[in-house]
N, C-alpha and C. Protein backbone atom coordinates (compact mmCIF):
# COMPACT_ATOMS: atom_id res chain seq x y z
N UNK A 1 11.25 -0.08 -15.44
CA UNK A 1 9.96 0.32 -14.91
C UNK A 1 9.95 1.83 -14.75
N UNK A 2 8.60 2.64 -15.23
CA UNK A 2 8.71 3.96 -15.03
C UNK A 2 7.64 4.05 -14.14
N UNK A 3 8.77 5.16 -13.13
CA UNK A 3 8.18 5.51 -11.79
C UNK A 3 7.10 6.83 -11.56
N UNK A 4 6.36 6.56 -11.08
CA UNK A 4 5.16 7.08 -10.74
C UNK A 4 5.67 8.46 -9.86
N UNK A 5 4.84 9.55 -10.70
CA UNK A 5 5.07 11.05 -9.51
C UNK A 5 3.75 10.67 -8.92
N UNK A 6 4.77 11.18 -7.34
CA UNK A 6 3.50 10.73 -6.77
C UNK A 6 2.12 10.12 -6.28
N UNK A 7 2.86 8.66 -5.99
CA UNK A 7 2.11 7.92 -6.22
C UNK A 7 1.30 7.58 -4.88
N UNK A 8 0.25 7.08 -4.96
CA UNK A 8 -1.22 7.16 -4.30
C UNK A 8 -0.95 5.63 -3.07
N UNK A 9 -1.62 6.13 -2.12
CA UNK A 9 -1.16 5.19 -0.85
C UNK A 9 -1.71 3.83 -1.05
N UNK A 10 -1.42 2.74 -1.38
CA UNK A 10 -2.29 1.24 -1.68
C UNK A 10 -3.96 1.47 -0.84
N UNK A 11 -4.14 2.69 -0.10
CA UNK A 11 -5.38 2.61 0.74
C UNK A 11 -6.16 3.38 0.41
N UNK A 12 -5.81 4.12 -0.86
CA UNK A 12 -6.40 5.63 -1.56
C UNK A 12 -7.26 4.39 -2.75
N UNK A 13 -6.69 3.35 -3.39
CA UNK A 13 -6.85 2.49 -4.21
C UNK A 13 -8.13 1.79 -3.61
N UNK A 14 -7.86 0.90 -2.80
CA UNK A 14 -9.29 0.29 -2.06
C UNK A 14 -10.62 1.10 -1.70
N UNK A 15 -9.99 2.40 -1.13
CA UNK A 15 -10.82 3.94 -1.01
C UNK A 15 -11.74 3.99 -2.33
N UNK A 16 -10.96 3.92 -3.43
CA UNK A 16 -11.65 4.66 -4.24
C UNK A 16 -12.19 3.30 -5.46
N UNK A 17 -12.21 1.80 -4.99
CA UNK A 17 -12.64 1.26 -5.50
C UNK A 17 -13.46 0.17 -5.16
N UNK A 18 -12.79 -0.64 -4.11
CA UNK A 18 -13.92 -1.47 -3.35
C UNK A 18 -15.23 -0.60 -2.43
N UNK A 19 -14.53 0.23 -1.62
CA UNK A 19 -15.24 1.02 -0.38
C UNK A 19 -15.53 2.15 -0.68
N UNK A 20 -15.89 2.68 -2.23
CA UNK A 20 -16.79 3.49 -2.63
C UNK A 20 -18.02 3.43 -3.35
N UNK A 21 -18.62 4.55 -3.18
CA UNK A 21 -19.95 4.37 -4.02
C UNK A 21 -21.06 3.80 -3.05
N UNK A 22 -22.41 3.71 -3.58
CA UNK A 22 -23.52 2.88 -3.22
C UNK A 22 -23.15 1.28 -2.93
N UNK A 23 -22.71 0.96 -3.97
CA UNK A 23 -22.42 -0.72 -4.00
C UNK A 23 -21.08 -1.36 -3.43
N UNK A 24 -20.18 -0.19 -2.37
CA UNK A 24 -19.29 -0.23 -2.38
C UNK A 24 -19.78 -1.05 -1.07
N UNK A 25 -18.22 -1.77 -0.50
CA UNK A 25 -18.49 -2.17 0.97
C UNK A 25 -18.13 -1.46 2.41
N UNK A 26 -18.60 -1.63 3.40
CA UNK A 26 -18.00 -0.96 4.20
C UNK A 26 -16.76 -1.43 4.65
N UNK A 27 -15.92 -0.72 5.51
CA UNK A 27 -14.83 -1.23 5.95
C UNK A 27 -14.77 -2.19 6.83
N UNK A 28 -15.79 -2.48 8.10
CA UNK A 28 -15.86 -3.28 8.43
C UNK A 28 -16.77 -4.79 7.77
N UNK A 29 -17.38 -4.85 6.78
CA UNK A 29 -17.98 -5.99 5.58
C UNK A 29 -16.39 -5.95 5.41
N UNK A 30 -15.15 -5.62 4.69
CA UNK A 30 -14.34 -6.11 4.22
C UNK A 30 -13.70 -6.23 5.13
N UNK A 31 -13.36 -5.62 6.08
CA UNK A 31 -11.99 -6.51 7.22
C UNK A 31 -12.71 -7.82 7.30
N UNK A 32 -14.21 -8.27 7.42
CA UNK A 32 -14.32 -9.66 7.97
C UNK A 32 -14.30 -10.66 6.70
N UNK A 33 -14.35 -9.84 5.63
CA UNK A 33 -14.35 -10.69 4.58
C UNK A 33 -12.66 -11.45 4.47
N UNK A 34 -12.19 -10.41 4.86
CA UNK A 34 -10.64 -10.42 4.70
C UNK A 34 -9.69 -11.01 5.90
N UNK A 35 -10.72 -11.38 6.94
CA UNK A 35 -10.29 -11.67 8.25
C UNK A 35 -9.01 -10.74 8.86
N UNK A 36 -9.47 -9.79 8.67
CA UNK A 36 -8.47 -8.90 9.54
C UNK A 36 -9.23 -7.92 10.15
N UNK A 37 -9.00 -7.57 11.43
CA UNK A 37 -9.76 -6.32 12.00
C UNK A 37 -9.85 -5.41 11.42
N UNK A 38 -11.00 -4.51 11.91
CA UNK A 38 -11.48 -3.41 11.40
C UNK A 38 -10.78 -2.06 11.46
N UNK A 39 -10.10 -1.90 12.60
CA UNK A 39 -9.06 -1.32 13.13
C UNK A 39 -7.84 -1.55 12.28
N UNK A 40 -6.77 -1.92 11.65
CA UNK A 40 -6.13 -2.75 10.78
C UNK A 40 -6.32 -2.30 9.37
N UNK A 41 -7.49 -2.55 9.14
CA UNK A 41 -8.13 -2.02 7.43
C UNK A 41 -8.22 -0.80 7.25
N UNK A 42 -8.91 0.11 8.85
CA UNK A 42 -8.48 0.95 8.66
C UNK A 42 -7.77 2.13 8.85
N UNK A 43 -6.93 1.75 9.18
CA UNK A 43 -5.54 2.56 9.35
C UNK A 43 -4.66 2.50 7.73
N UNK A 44 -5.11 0.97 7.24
CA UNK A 44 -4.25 0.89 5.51
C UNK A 44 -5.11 2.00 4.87
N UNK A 45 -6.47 1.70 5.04
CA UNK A 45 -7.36 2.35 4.18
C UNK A 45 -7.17 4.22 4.22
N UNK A 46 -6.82 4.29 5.37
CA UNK A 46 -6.85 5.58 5.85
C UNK A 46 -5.38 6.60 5.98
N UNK A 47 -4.37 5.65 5.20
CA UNK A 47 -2.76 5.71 4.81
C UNK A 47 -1.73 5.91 6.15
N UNK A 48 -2.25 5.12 7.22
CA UNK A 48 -1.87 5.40 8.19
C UNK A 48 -0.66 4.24 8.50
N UNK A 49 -0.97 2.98 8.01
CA UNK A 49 -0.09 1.87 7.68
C UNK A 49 -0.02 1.67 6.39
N UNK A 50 1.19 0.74 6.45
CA UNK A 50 1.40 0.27 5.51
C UNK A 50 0.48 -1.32 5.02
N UNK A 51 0.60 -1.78 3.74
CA UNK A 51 0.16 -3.18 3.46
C UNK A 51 1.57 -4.02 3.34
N UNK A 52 0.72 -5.15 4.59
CA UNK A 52 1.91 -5.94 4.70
C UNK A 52 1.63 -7.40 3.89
N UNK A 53 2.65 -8.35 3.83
CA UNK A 53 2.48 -9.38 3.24
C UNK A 53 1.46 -9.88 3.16
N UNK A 54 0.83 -10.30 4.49
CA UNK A 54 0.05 -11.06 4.99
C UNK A 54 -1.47 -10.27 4.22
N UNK A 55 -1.54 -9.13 4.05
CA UNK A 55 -2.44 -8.47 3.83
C UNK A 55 -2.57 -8.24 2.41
N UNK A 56 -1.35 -8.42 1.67
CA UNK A 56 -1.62 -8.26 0.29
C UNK A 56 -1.88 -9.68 -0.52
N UNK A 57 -1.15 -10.64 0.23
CA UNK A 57 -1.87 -11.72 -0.39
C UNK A 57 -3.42 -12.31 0.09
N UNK A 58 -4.00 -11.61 1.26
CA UNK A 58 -5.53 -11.50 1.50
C UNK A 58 -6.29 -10.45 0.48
N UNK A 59 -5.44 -9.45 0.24
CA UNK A 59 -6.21 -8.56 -1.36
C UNK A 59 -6.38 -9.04 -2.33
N UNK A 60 -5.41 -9.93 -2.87
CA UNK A 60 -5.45 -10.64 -4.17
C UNK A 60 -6.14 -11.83 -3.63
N UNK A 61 -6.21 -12.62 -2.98
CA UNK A 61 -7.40 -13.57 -2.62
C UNK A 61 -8.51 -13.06 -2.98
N UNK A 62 -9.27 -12.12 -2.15
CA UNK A 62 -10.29 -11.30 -2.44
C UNK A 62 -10.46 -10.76 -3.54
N UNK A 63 -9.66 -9.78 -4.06
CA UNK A 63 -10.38 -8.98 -5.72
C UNK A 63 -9.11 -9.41 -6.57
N UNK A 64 -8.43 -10.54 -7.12
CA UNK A 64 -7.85 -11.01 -8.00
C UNK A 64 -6.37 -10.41 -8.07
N UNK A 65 -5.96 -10.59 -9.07
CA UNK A 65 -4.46 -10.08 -8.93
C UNK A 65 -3.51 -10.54 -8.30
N UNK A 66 -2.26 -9.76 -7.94
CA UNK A 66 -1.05 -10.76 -7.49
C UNK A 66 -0.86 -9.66 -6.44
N UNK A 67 -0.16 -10.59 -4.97
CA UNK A 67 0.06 -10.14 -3.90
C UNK A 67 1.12 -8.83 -4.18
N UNK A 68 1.92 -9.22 -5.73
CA UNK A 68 2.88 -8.89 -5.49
C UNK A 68 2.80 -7.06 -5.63
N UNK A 69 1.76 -6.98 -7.13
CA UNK A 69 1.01 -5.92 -7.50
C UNK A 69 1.10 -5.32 -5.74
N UNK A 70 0.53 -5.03 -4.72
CA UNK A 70 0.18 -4.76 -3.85
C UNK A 70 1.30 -4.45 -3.20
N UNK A 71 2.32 -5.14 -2.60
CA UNK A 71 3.30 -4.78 -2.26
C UNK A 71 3.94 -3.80 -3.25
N UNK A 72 4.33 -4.09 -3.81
CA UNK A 72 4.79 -2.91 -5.56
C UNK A 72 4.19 -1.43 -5.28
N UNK A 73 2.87 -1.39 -5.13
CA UNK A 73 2.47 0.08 -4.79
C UNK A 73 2.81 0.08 -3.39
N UNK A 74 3.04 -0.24 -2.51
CA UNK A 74 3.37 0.30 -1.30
C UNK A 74 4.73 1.01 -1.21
N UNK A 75 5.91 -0.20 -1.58
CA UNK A 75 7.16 -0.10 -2.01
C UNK A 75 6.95 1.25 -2.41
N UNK A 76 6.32 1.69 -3.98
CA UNK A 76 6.72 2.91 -4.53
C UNK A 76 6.23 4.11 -3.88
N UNK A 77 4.98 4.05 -2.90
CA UNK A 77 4.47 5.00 -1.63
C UNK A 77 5.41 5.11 -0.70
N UNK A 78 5.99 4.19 -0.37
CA UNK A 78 6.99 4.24 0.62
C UNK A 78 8.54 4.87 0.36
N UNK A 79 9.06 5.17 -0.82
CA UNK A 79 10.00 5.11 -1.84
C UNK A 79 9.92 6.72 -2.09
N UNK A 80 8.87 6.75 -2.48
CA UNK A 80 8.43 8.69 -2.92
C UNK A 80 8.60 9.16 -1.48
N UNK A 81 7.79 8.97 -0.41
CA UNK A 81 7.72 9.86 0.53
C UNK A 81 9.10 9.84 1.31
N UNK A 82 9.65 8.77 1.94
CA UNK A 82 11.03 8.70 1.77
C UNK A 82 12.22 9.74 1.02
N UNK A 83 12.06 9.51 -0.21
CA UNK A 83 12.89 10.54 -0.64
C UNK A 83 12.20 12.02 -0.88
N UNK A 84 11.40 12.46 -0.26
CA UNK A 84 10.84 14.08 0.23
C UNK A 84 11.56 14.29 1.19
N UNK A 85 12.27 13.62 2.12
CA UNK A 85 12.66 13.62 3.07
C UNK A 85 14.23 14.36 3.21
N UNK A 86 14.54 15.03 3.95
CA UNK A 86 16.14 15.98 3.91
C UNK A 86 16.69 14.81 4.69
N UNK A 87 17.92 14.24 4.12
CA UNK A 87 18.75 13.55 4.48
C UNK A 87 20.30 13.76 4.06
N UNK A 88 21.46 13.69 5.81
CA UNK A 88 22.35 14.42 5.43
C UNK A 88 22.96 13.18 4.09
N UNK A 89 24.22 14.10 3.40
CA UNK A 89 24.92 13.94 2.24
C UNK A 89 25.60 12.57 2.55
N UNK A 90 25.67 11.46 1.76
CA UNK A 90 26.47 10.06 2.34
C UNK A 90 27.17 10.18 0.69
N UNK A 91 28.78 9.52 1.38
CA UNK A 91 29.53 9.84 0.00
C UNK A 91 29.49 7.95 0.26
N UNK A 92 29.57 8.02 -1.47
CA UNK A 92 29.99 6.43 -2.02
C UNK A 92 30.97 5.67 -1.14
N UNK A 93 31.19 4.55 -1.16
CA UNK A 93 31.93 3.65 -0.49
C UNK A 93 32.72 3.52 -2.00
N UNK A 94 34.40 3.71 -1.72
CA UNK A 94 35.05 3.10 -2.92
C UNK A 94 35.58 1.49 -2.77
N UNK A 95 35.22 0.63 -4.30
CA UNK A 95 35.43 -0.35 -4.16
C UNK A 95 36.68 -0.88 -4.80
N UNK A 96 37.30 -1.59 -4.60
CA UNK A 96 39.38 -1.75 -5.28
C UNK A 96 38.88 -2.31 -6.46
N UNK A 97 39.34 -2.29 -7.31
CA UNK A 97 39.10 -2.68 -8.91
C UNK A 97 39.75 -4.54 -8.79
């Protein structure tokens, strides 16, 4: 799998495709569609949380696809910003042949 520079928060995605535009929905129309608070949607929406299980298989309920897709971009949001991060030096563990 080739990894994404910089890749976009799972809430930049919904941002810029369900909950935009004229025909788009609001955030609170989709938390209830989605039965999750409004508060909740948007904090994902707004890259403040993460998407959790429970929430990605309510995305793919809603606009098709696989829960897993969903988790997958979080993982790799979570993965990039993570390694921006200064962390001290950890040497290998040697293993006996």
């Amino acid at each position: 799998m080739t990894r994404m520079h910089n890749p976009p928060h799972p809430g930049e995605i919904l941002q810029d495709t369900v909950l935009s535009g004229d025909e788009g929905l609001t955030v609170s129309d989709f938390a209830r569609r989605l039965g999750v608070s409004r508060v909740a949607l948007s904090r994902v929406v707004n890259g403040r949380a993460a998407v959790s299980a429970e929430l990605a298989i309510r995305l793919a309920a809603a606009l098709g696809g696989s829960a897993e897709s969903w988790l997958t971009m979080q993982a790799s949001y979570d993965l990039w910003q993570a390694k921006k991060k200064r962390r001290p030096k950890i040497a290998p563990i040697a293993r006996a042949a």
